[in-house]
PDB file of N, CA and C in Angstrom:
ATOM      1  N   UNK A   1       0.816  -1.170   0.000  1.00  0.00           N
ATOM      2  CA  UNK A   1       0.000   0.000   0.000  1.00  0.00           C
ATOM      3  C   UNK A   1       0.874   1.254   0.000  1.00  0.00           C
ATOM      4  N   UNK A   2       1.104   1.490  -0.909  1.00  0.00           N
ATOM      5  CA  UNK A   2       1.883   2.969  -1.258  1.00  0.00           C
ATOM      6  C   UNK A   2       1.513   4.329  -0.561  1.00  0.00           C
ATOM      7  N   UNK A   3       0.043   4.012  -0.866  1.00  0.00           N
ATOM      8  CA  UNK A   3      -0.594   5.226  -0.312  1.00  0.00           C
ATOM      9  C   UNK A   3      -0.392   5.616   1.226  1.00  0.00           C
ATOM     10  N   UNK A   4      -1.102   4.808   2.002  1.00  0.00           N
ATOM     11  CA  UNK A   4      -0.545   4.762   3.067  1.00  0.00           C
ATOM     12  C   UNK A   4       0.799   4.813   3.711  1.00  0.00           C
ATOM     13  N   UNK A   5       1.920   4.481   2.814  1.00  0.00           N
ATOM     14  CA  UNK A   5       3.490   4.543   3.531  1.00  0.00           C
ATOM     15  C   UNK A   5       3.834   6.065   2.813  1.00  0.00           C
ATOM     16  N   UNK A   6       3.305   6.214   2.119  1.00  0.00           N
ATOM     17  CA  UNK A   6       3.550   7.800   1.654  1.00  0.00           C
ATOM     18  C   UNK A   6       2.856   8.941   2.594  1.00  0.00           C
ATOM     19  N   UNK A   7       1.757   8.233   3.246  1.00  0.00           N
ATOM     20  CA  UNK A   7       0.794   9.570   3.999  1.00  0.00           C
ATOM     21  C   UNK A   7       1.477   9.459   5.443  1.00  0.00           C
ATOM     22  N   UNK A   8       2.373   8.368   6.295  1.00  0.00           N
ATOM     23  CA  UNK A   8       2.786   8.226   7.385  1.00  0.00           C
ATOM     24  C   UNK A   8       4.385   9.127   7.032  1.00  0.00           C
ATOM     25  N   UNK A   9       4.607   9.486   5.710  1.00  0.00           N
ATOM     26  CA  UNK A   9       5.872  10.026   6.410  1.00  0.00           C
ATOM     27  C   UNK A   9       5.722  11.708   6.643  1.00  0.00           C
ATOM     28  N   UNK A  10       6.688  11.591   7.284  1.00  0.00           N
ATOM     29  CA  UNK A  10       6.986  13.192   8.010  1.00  0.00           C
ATOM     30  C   UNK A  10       7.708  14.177   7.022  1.00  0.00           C
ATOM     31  N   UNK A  11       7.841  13.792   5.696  1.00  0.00           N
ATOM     32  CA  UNK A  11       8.560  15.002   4.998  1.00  0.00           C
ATOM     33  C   UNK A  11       7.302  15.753   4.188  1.00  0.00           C
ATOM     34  N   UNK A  12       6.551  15.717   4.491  1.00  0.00           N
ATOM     35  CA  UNK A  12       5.416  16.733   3.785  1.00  0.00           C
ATOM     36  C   UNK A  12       4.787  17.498   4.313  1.00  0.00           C
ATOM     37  N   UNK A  13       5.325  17.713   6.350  1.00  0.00           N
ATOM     38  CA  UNK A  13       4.558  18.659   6.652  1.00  0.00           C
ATOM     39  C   UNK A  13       5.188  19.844   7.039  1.00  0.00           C
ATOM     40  N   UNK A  14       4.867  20.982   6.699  1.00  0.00           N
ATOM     41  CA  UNK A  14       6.065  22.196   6.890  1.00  0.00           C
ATOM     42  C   UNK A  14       4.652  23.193   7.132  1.00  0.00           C
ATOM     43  N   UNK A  15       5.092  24.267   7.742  1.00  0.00           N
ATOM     44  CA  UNK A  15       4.451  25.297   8.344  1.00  0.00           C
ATOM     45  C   UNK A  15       4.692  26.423   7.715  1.00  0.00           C
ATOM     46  N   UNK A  16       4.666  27.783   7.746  1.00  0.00           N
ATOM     47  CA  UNK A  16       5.428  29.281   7.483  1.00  0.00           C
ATOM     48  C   UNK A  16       4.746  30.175   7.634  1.00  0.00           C
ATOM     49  N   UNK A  17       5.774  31.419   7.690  1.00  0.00           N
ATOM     50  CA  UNK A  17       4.792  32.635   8.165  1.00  0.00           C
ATOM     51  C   UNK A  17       4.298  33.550   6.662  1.00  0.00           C
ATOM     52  N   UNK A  18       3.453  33.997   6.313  1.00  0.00           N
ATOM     53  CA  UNK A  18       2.501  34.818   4.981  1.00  0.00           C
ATOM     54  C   UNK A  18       2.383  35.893   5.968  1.00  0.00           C
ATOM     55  N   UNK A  19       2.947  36.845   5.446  1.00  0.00           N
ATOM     56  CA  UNK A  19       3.503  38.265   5.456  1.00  0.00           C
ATOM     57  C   UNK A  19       1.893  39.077   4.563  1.00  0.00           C
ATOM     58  N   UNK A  20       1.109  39.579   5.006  1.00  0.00           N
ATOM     59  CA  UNK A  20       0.010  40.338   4.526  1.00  0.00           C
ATOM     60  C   UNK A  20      -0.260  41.798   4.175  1.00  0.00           C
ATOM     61  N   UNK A  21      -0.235  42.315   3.016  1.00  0.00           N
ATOM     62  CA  UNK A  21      -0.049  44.005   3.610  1.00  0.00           C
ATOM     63  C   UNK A  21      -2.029  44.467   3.193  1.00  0.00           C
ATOM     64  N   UNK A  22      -2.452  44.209   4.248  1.00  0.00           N
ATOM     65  CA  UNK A  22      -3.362  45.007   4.185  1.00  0.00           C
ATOM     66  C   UNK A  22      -4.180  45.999   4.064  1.00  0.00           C
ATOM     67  N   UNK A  23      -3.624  47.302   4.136  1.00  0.00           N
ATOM     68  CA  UNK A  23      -3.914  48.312   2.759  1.00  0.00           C
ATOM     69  C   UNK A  23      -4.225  47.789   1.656  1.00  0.00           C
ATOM     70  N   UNK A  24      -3.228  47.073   0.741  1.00  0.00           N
ATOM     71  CA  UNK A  24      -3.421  46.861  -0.897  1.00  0.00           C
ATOM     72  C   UNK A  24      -4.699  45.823  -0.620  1.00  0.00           C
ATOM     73  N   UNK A  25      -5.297  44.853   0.700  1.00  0.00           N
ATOM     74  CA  UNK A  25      -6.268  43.627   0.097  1.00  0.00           C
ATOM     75  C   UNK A  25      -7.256  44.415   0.338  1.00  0.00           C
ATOM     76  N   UNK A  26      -7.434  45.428   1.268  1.00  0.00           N
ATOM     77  CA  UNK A  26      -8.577  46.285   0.957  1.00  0.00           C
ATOM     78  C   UNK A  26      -8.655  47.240  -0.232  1.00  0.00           C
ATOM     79  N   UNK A  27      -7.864  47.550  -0.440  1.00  0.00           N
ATOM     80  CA  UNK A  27      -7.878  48.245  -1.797  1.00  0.00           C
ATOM     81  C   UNK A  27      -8.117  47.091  -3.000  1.00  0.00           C
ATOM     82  N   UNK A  28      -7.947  45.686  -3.210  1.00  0.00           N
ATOM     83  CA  UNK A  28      -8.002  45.065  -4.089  1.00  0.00           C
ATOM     84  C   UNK A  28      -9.156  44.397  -3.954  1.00  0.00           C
ATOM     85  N   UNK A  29      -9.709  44.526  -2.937  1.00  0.00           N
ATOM     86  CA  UNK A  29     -11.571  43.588  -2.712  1.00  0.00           C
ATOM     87  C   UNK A  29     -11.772  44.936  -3.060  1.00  0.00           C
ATOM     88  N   UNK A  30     -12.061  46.718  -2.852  1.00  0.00           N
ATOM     89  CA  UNK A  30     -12.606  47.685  -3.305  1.00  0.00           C
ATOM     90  C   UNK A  30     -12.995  47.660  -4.463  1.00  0.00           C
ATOM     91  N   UNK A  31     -11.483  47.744  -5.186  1.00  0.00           N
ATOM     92  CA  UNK A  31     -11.700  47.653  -6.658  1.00  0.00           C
ATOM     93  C   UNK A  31     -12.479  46.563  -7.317  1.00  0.00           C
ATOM     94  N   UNK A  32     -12.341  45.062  -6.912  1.00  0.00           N
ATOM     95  CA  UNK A  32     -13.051  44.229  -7.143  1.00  0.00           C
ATOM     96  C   UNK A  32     -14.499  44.269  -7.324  1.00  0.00           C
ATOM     97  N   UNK A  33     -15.005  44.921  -5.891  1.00  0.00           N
ATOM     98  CA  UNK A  33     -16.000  45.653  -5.989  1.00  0.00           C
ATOM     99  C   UNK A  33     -16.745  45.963  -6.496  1.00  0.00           C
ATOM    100  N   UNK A  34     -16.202  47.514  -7.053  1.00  0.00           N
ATOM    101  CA  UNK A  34     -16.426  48.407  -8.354  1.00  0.00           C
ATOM    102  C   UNK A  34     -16.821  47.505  -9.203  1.00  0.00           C
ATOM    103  N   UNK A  35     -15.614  46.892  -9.313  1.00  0.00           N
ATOM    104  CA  UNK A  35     -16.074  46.357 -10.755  1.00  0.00           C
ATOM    105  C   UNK A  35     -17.171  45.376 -11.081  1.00  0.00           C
ATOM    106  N   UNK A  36     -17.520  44.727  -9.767  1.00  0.00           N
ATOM    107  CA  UNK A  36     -18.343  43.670  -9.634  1.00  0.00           C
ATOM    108  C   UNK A  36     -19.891  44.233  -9.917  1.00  0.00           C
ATOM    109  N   UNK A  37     -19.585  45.496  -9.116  1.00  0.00           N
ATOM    110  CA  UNK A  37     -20.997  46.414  -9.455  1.00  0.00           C
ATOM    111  C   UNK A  37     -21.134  46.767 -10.658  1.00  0.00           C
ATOM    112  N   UNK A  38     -20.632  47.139 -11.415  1.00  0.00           N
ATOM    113  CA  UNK A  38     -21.047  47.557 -12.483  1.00  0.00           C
ATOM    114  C   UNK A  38     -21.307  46.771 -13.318  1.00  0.00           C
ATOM    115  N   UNK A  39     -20.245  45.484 -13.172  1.00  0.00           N
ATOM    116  CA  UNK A  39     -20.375  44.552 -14.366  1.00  0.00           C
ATOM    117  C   UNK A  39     -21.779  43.965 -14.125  1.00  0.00           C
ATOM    118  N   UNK A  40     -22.272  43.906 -12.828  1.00  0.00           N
ATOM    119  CA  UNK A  40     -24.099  43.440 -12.414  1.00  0.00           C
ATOM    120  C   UNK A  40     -24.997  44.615 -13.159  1.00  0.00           C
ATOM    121  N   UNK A  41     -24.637  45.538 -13.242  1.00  0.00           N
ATOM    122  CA  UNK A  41     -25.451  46.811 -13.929  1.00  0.00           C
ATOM    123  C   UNK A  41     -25.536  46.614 -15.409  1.00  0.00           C
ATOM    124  N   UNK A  42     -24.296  46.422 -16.066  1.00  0.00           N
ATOM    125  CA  UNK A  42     -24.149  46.620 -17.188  1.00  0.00           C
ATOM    126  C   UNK A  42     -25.255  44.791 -18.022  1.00  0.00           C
ATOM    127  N   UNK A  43     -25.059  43.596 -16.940  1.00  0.00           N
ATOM    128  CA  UNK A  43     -25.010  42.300 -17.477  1.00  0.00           C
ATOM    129  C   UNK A  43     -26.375  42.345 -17.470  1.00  0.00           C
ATOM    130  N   UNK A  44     -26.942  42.541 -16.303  1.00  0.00           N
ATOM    131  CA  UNK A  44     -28.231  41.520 -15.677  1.00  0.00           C
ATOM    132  C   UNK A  44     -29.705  42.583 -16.488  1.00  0.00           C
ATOM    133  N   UNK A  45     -30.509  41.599 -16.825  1.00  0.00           N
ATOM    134  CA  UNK A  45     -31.675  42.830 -17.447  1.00  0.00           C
ATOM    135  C   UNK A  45     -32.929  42.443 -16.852  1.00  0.00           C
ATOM    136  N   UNK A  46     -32.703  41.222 -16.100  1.00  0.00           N
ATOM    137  CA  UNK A  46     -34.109  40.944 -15.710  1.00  0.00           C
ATOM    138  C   UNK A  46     -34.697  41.522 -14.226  1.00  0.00           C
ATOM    139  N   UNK A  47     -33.751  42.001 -13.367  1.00  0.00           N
ATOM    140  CA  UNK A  47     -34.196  42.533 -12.223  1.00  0.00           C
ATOM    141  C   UNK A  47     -34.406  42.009 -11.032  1.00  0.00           C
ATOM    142  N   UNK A  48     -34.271  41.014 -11.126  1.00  0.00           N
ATOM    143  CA  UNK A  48     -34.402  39.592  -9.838  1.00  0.00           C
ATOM    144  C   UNK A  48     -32.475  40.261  -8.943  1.00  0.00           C
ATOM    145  N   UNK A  49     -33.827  40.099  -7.635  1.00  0.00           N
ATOM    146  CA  UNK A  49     -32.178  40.216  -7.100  1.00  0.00           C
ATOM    147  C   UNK A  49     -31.167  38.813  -6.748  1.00  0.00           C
ATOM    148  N   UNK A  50     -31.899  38.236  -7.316  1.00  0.00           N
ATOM    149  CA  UNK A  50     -31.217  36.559  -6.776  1.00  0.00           C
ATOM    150  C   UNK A  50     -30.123  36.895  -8.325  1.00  0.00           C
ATOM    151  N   UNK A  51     -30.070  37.480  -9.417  1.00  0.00           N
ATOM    152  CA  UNK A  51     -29.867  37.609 -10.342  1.00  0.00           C
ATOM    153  C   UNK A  51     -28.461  38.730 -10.497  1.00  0.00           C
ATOM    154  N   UNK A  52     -28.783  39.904  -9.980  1.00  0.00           N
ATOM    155  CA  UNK A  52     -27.936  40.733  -9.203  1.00  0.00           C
ATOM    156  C   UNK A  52     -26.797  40.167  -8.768  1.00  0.00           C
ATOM    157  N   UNK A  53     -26.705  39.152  -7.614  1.00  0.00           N
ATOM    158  CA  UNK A  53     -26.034  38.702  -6.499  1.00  0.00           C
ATOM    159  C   UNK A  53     -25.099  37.906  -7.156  1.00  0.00           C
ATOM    160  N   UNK A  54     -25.688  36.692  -7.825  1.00  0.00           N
ATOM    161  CA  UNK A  54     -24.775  35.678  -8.087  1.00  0.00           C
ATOM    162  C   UNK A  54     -23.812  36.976  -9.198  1.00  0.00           C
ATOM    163  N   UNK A  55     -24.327  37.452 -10.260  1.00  0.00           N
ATOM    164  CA  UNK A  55     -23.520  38.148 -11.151  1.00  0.00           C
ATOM    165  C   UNK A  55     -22.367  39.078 -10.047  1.00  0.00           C
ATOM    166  N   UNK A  56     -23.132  39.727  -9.572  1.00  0.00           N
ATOM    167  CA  UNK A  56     -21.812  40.359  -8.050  1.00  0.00           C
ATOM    168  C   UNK A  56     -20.655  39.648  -7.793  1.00  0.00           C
ATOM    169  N   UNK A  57     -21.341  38.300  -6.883  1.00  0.00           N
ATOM    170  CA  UNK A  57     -20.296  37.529  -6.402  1.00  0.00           C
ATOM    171  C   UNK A  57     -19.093  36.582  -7.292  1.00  0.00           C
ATOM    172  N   UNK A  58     -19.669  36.150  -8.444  1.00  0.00           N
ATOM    173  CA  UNK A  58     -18.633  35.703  -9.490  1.00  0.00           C
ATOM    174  C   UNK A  58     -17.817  36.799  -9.935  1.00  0.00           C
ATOM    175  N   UNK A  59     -18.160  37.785 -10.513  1.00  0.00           N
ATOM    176  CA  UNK A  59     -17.595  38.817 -10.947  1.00  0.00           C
ATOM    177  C   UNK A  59     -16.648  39.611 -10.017  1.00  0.00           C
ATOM    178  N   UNK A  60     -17.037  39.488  -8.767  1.00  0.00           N
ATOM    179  CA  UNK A  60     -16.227  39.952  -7.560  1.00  0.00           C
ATOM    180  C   UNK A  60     -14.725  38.667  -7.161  1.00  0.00           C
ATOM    181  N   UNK A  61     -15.507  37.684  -7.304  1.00  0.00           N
ATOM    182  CA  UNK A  61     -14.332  36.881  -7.019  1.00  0.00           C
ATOM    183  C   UNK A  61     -13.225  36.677  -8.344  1.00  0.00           C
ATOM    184  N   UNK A  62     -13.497  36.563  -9.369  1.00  0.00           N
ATOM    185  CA  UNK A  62     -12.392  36.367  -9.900  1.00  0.00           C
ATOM    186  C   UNK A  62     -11.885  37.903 -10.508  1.00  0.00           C
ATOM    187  N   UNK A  63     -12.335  39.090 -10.111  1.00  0.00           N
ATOM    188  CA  UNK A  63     -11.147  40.243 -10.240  1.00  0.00           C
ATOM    189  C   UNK A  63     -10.655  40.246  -8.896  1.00  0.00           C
ATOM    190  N   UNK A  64     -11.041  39.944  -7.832  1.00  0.00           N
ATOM    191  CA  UNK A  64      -9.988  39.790  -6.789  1.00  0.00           C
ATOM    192  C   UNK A  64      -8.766  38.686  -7.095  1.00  0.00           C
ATOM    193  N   UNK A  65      -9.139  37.586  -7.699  1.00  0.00           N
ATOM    194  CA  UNK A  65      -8.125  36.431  -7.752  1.00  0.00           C
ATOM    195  C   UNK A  65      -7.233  37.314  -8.810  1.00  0.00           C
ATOM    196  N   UNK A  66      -7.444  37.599  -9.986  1.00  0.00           N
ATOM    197  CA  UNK A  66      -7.019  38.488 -10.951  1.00  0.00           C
ATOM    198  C   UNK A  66      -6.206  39.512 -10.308  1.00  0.00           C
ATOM    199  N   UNK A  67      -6.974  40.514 -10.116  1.00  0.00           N
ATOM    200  CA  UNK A  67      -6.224  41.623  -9.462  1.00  0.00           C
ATOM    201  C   UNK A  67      -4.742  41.259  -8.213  1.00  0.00           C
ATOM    202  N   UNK A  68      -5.203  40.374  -7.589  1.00  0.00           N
ATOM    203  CA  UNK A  68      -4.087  39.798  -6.807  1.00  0.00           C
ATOM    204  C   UNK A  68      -2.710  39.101  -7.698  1.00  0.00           C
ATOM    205  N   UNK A  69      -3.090  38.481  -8.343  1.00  0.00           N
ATOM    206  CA  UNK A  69      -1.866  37.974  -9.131  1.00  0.00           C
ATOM    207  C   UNK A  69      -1.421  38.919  -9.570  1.00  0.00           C
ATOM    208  N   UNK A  70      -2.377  39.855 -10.117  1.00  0.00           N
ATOM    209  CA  UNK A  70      -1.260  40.839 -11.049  1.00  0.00           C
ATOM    210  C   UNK A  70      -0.653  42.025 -10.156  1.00  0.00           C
ATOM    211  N   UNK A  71      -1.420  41.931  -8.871  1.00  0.00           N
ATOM    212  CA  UNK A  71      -0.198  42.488  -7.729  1.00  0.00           C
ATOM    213  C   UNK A  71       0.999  41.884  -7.383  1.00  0.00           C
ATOM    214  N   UNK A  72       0.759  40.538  -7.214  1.00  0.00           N
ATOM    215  CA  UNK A  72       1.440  39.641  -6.826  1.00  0.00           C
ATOM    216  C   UNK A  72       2.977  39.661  -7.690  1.00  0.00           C
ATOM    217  N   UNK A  73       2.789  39.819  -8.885  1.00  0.00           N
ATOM    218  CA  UNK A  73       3.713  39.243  -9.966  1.00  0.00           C
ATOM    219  C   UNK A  73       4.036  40.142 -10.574  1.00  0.00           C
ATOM    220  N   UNK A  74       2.879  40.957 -11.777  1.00  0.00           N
ATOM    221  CA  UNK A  74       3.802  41.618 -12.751  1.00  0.00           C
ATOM    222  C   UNK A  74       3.884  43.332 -12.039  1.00  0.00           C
ATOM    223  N   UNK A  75       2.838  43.515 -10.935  1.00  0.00           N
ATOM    224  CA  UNK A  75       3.054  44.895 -10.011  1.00  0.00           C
ATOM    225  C   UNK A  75       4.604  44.814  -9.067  1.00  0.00           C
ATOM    226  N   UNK A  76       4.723  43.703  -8.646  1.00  0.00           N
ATOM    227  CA  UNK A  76       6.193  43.425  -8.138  1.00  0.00           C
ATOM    228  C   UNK A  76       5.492  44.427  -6.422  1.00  0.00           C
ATOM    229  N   UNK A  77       4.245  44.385  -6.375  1.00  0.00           N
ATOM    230  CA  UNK A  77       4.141  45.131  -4.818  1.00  0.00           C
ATOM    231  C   UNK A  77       3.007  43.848  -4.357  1.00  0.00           C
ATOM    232  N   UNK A  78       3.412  42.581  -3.489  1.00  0.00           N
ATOM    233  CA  UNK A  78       3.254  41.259  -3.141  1.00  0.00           C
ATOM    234  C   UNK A  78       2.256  41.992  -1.904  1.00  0.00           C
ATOM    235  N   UNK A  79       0.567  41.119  -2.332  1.00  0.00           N
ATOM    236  CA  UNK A  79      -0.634  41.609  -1.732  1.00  0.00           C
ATOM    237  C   UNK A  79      -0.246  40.244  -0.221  1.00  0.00           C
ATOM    238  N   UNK A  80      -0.024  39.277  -0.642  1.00  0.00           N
ATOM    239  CA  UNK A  80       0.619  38.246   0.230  1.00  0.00           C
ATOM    240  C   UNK A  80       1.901  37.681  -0.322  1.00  0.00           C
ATOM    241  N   UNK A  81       3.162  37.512   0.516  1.00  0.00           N
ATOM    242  CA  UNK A  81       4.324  37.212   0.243  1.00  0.00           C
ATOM    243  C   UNK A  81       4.615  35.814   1.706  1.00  0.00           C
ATOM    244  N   UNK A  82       5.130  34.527   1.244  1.00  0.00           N
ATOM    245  CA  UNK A  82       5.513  33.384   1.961  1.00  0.00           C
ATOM    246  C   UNK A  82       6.964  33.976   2.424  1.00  0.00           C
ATOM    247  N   UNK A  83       6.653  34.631   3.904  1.00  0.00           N
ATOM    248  CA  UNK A  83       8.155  34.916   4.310  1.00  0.00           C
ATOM    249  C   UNK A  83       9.186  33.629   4.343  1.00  0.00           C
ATOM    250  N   UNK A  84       8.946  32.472   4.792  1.00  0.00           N
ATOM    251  CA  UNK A  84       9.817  31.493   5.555  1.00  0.00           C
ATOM    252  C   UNK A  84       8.569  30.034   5.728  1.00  0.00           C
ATOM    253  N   UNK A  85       9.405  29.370   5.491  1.00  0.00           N
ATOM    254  CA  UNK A  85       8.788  27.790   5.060  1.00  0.00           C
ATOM    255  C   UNK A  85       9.764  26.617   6.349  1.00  0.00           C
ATOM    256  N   UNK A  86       8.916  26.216   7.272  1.00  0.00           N
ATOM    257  CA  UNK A  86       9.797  25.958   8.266  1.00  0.00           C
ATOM    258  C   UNK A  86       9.077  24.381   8.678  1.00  0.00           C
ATOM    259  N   UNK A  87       9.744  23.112   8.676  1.00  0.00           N
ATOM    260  CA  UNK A  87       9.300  21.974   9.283  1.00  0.00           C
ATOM    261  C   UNK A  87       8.417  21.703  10.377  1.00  0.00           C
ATOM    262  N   UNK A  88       7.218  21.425  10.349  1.00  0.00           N
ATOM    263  CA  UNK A  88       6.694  21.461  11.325  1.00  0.00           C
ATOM    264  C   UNK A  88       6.314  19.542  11.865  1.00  0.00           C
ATOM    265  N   UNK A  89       6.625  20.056  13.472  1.00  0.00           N
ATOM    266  CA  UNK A  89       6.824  18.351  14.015  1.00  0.00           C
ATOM    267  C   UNK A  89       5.593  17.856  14.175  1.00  0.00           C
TER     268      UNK A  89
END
């Protein structure tokens, strides 16, 4: 059973500290936001607010995932940065 002698060993569990700058994740759910609102304004025509919401919340979540990477990477100003990766017993 492979599986099992692979899940008993101890080299896969490690811990670390994520360094957060909070200014930019409020500023990057804001903007998300924005944009989430409008893109519900501009999309939805039927008026149901059950209709509203979901368009909000999709639209909100992936310009946050979006917007974060492209903080993350090609902004070079890290919305979360993995300070230190440390064995945990």
């Amino acid at each position: 059973m492979p599986i099992l002698a692979e899940a008993t060993a101890e080299s896969w569990r490690y811990a670390g500290w994520i360094a957060l700058d909070l200014r930019l994740i409020i500023f990057v759910a804001a903007v998300s936001g924005l944009i989430a609102v409008g893109s519900a304004a501009l999309w939805v025509r039927s008026g149901r607010p059950r209709d509203y919401a979901s368009v909000f919340f999709f639209t909100w979540l992936i310009a946050l995932v979006v917007l974060t990477i492209i903080f993350n990477s090609i902004a070079g100003h890290p919305v979360f940065v993995v300070e230190k990766l440390f064995p945990f017993p």
